[in-house]
N, C-alpha and C. Protein backbone atom coordinates (compact mmCIF):
# COMPACT_ATOMS: atom_id res chain seq x y z
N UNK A 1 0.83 -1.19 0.00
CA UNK A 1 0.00 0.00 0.00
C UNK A 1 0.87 1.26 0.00
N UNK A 2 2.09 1.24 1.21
CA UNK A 2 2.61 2.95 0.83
C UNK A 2 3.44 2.69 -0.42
N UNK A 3 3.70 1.59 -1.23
CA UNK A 3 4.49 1.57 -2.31
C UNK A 3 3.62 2.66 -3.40
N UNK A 4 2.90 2.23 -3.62
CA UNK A 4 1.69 2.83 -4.20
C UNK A 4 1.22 4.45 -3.67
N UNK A 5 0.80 4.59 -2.51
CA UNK A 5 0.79 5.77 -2.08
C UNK A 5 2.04 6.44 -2.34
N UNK A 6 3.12 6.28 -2.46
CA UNK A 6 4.01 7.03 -2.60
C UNK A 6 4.70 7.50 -3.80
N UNK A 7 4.01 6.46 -4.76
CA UNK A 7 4.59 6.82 -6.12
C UNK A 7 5.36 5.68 -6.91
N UNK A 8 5.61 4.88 -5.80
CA UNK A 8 6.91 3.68 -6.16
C UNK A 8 6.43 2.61 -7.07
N UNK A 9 5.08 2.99 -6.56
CA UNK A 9 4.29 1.46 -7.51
C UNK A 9 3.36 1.81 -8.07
N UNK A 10 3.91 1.64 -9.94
CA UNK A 10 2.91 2.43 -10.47
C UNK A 10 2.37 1.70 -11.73
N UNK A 11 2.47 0.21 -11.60
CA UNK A 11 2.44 -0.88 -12.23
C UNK A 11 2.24 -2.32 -11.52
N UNK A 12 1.58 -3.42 -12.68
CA UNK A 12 1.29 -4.26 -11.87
C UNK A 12 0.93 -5.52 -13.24
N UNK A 13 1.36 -6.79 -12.97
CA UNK A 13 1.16 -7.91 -13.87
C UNK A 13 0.52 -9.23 -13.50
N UNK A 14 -0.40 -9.47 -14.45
CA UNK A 14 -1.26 -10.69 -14.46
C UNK A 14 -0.98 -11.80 -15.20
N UNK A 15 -1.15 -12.83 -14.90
CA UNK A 15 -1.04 -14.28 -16.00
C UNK A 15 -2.32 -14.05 -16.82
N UNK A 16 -2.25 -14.10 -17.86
CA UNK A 16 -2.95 -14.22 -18.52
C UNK A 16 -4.37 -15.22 -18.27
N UNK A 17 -3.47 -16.35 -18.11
CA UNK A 17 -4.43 -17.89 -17.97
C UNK A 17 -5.24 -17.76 -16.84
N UNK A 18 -4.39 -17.24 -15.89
CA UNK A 18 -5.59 -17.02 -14.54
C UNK A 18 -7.18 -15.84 -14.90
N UNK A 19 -6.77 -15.06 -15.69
CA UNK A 19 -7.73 -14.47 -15.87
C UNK A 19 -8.71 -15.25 -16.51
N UNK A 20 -8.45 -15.90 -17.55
CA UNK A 20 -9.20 -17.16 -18.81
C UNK A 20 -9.51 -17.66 -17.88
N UNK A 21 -9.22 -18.50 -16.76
CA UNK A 21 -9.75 -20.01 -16.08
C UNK A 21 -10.52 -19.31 -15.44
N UNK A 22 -10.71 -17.81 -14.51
CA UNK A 22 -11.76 -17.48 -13.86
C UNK A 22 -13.07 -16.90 -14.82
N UNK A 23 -12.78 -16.68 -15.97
CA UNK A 23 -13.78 -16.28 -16.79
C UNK A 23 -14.03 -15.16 -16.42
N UNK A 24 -12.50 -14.33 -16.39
CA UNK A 24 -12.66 -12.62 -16.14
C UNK A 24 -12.35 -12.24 -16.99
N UNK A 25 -12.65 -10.58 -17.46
CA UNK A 25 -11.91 -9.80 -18.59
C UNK A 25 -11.25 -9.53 -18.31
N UNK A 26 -10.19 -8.97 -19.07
CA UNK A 26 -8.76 -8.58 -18.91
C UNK A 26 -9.46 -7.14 -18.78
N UNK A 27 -8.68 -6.12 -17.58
CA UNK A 27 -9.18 -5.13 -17.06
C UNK A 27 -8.48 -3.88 -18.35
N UNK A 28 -9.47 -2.81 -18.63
CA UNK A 28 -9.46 -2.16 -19.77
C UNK A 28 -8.84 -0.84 -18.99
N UNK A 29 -8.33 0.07 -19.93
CA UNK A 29 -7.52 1.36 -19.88
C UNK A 29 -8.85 2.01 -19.28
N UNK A 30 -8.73 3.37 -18.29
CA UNK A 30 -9.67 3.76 -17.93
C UNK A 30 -10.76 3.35 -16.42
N UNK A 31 -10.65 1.98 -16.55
CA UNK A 31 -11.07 1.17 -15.40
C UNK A 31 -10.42 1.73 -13.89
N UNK A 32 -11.22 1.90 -12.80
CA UNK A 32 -10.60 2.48 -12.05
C UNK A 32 -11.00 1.28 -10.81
N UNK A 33 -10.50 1.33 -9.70
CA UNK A 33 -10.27 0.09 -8.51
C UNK A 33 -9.61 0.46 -6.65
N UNK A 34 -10.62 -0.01 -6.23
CA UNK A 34 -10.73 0.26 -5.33
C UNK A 34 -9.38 -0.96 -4.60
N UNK A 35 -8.39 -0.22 -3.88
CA UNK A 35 -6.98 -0.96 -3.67
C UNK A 35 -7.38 -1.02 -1.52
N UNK A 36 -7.14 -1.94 -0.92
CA UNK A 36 -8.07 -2.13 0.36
C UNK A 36 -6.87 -2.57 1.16
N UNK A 37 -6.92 -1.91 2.46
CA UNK A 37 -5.76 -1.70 3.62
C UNK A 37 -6.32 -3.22 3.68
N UNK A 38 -5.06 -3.58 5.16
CA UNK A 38 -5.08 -4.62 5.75
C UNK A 38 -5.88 -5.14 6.54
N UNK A 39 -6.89 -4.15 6.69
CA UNK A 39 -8.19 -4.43 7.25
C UNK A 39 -9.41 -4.48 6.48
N UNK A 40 -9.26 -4.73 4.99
CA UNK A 40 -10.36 -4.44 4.30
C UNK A 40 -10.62 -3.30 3.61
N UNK A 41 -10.36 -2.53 4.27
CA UNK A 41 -11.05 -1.27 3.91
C UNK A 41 -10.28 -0.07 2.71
N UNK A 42 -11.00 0.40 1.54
CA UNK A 42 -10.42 0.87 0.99
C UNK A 42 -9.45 2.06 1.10
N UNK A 43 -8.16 2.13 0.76
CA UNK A 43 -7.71 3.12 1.16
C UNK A 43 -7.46 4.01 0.14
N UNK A 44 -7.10 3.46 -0.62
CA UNK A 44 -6.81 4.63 -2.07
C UNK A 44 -7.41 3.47 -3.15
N UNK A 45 -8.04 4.63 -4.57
CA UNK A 45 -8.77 4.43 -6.15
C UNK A 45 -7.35 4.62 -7.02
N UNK A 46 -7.05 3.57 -7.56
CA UNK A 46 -6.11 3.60 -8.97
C UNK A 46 -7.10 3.68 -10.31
N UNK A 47 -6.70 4.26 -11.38
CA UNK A 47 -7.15 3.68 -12.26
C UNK A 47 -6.03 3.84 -13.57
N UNK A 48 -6.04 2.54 -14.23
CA UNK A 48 -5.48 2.05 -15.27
C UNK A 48 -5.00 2.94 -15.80
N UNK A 49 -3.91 3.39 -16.86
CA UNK A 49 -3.72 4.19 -17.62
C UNK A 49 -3.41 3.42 -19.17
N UNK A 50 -2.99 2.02 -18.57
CA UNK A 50 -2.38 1.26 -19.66
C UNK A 50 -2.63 0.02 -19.82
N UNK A 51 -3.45 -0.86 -20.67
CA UNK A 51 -3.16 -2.12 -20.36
C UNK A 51 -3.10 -2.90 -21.57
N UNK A 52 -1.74 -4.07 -21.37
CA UNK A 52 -1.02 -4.43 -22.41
C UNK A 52 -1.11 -6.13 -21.99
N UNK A 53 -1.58 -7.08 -23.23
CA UNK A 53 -1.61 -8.25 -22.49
C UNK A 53 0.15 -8.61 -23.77
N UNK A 54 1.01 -8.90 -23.58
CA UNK A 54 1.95 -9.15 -24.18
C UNK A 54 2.82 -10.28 -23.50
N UNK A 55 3.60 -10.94 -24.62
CA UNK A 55 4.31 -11.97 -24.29
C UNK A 55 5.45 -11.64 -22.98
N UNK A 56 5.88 -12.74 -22.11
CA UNK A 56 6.80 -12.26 -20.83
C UNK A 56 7.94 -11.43 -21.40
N UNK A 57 8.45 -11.82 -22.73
CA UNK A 57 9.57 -11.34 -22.86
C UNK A 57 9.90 -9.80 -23.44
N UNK A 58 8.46 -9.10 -23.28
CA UNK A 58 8.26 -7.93 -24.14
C UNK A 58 8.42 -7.20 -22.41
N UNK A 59 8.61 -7.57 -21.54
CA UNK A 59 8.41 -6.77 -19.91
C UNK A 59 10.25 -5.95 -20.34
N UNK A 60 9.97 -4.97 -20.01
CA UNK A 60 11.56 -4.01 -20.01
C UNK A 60 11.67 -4.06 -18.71
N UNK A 61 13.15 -3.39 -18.40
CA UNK A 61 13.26 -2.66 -17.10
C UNK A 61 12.73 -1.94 -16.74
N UNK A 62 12.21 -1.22 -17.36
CA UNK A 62 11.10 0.44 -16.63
C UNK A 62 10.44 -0.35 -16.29
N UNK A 63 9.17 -0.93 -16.69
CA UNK A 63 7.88 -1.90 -15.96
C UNK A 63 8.78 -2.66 -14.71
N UNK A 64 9.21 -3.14 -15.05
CA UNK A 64 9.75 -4.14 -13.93
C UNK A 64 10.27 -3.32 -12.54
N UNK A 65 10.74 -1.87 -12.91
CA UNK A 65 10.78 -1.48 -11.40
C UNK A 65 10.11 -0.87 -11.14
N UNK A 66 8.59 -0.23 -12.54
CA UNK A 66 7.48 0.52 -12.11
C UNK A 66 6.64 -0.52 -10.66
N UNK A 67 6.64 -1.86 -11.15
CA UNK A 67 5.78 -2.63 -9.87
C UNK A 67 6.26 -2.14 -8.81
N UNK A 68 6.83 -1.16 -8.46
CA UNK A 68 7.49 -0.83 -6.68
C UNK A 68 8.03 -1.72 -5.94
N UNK A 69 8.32 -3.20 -5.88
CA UNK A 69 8.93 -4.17 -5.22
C UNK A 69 10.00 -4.12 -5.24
N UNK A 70 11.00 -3.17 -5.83
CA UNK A 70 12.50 -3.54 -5.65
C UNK A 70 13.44 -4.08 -6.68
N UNK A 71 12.31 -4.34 -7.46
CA UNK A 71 13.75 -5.01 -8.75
C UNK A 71 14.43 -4.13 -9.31
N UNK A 72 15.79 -4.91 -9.03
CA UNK A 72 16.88 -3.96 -10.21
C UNK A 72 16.49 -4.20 -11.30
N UNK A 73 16.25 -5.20 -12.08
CA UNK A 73 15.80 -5.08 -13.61
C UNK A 73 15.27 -6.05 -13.98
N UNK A 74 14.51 -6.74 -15.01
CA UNK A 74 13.70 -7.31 -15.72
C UNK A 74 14.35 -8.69 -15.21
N UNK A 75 15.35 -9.19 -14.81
CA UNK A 75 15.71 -10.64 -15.04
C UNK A 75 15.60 -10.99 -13.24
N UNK A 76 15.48 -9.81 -12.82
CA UNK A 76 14.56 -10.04 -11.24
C UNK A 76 12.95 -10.31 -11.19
N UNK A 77 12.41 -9.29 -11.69
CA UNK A 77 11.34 -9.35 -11.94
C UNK A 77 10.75 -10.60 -12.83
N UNK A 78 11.45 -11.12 -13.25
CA UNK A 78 10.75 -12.52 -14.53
C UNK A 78 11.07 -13.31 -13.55
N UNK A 79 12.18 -13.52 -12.48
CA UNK A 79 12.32 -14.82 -11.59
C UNK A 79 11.33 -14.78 -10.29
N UNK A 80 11.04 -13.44 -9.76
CA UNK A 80 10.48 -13.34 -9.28
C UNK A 80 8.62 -13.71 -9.56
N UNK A 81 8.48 -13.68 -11.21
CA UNK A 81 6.86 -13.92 -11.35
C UNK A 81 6.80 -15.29 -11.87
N UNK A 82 8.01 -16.04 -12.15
CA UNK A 82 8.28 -17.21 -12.85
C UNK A 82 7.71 -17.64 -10.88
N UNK A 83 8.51 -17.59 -10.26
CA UNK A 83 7.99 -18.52 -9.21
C UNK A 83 6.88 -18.29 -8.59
N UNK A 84 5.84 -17.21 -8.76
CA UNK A 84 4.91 -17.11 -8.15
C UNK A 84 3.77 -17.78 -9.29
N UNK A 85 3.62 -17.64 -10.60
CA UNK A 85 2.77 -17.93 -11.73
C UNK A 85 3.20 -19.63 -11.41
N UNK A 86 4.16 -19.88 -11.12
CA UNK A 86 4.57 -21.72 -10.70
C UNK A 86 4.30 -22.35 -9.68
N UNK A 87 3.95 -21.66 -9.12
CA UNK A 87 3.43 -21.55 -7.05
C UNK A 87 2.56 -22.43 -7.10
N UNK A 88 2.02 -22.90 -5.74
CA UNK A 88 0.97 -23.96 -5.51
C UNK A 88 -0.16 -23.20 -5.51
N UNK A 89 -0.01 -21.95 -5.22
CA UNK A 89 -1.68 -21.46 -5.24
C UNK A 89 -1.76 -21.03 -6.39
N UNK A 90 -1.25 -20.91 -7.22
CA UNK A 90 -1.32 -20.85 -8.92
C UNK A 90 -1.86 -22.05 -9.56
N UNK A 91 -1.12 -23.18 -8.96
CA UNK A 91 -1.17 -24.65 -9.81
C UNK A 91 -2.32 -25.29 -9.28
N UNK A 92 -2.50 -24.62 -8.32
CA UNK A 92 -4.12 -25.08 -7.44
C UNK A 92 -5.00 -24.59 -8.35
N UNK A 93 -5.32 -23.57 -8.46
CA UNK A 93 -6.36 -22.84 -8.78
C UNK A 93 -6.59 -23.44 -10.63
N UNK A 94 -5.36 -23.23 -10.70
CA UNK A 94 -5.86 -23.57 -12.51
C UNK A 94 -6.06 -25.07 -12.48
N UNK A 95 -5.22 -25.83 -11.90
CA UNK A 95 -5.16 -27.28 -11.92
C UNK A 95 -4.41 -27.70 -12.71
N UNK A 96 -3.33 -27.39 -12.74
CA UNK A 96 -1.88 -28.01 -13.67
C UNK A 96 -0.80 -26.37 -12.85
N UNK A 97 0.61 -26.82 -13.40
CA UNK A 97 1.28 -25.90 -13.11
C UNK A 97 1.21 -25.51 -14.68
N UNK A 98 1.21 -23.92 -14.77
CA UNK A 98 1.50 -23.15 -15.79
C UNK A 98 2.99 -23.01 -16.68
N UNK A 99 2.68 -23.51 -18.21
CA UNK A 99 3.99 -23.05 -19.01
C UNK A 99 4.50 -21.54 -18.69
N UNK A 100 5.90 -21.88 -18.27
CA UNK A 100 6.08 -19.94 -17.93
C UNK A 100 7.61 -19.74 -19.17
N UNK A 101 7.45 -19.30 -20.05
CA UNK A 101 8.63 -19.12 -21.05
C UNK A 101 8.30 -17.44 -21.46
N UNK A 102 9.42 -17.47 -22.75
CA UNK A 102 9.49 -16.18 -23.01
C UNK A 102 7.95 -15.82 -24.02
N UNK A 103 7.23 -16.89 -24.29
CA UNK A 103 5.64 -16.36 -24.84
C UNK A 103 4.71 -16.35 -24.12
N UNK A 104 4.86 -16.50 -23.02
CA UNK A 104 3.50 -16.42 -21.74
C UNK A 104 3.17 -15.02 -21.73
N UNK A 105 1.58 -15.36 -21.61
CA UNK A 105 1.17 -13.72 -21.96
C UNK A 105 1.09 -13.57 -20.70
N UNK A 106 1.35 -12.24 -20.89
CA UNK A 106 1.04 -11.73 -18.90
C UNK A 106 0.13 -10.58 -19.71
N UNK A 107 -0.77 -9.61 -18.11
CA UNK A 107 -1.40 -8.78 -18.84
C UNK A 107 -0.72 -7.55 -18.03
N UNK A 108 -0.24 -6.84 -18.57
CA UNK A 108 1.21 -5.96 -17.46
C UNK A 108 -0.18 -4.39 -17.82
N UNK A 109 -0.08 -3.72 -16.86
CA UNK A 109 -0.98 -2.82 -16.25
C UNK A 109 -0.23 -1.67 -15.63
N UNK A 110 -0.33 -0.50 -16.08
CA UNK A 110 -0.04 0.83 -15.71
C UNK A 110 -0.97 1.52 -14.92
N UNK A 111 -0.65 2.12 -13.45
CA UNK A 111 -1.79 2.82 -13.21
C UNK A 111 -1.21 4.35 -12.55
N UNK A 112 -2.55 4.90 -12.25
CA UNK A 112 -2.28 6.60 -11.57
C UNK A 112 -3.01 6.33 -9.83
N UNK A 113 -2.28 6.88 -9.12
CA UNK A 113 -3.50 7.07 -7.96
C UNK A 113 -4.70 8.49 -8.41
N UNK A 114 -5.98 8.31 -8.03
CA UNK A 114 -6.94 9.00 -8.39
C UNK A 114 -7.07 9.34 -7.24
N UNK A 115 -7.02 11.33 -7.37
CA UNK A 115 -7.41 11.62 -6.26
C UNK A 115 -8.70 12.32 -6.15
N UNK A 116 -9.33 12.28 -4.81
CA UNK A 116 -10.89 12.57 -4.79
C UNK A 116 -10.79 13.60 -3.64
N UNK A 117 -11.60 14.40 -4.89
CA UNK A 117 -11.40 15.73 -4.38
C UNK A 117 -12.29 16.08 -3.41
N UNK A 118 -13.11 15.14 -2.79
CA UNK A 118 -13.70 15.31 -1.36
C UNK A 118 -13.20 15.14 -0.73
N UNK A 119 -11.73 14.19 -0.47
CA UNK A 119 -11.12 13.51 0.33
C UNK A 119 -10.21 14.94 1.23
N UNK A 120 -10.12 15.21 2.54
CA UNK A 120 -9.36 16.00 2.65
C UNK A 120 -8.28 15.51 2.73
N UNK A 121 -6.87 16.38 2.99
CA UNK A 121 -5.44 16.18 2.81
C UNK A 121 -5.25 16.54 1.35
């Protein structure tokens, strides 16, 4: 959450397949989302600025340290989503473990914090 509140995290990537197996849309430019503290409750509205469903190997370094987590560069960031897209709660949910190579679509996502101008501060 303060990654985001602060500016650091201004990006964010999906497996493709997980979206297909839940029978969700891939979330559209414009779409805005309610992002929820550790208690539930919403704390800050992003909305999309960008969204790109493209093969893993099209992710640069800029995206990869836009997610705010810390990566020095793209070959952090791919090991880092290689083992989570390979994970048991990945391989659970779809029911096989997922092909993860350089054509796996991810759906990589740009966003803004939206601010509301009722909100004081």
């Amino acid at each position: 959450m303060a990654a985001i509140l602060s500016g650091q995290k201004t990006a964010l990537t999906g497996l493709l397949e997980i979206y297909e197996h839940a029978g969700e849309t891939v979330p559209q430019t414009g779409q805005r989302f309610s992002v929820l503290d550790s208690e539930g409750y919403s704390a800050v509205t992003i909305e999309l600025v960008d969204v790109r469903v493209v093969p893993m190997k099209e992710i640069d370094d800029d995206f990869a340290r836009a997610e705010g987590r810390g990566y020095a560069d793209v070959a952090q960031w791919r090991k880092a989503h290689e083992e989570f897209f390979r994970s048991d709660g990945v391989s659970e949910f779809l029911g096989r473990t997922p092909v993860i190579d350089d054509a796996t679509l991810v759906v990589a996502e740009r966003f803004r914090v939206v601010v509301d101008p009722d909100t004081p501060g």
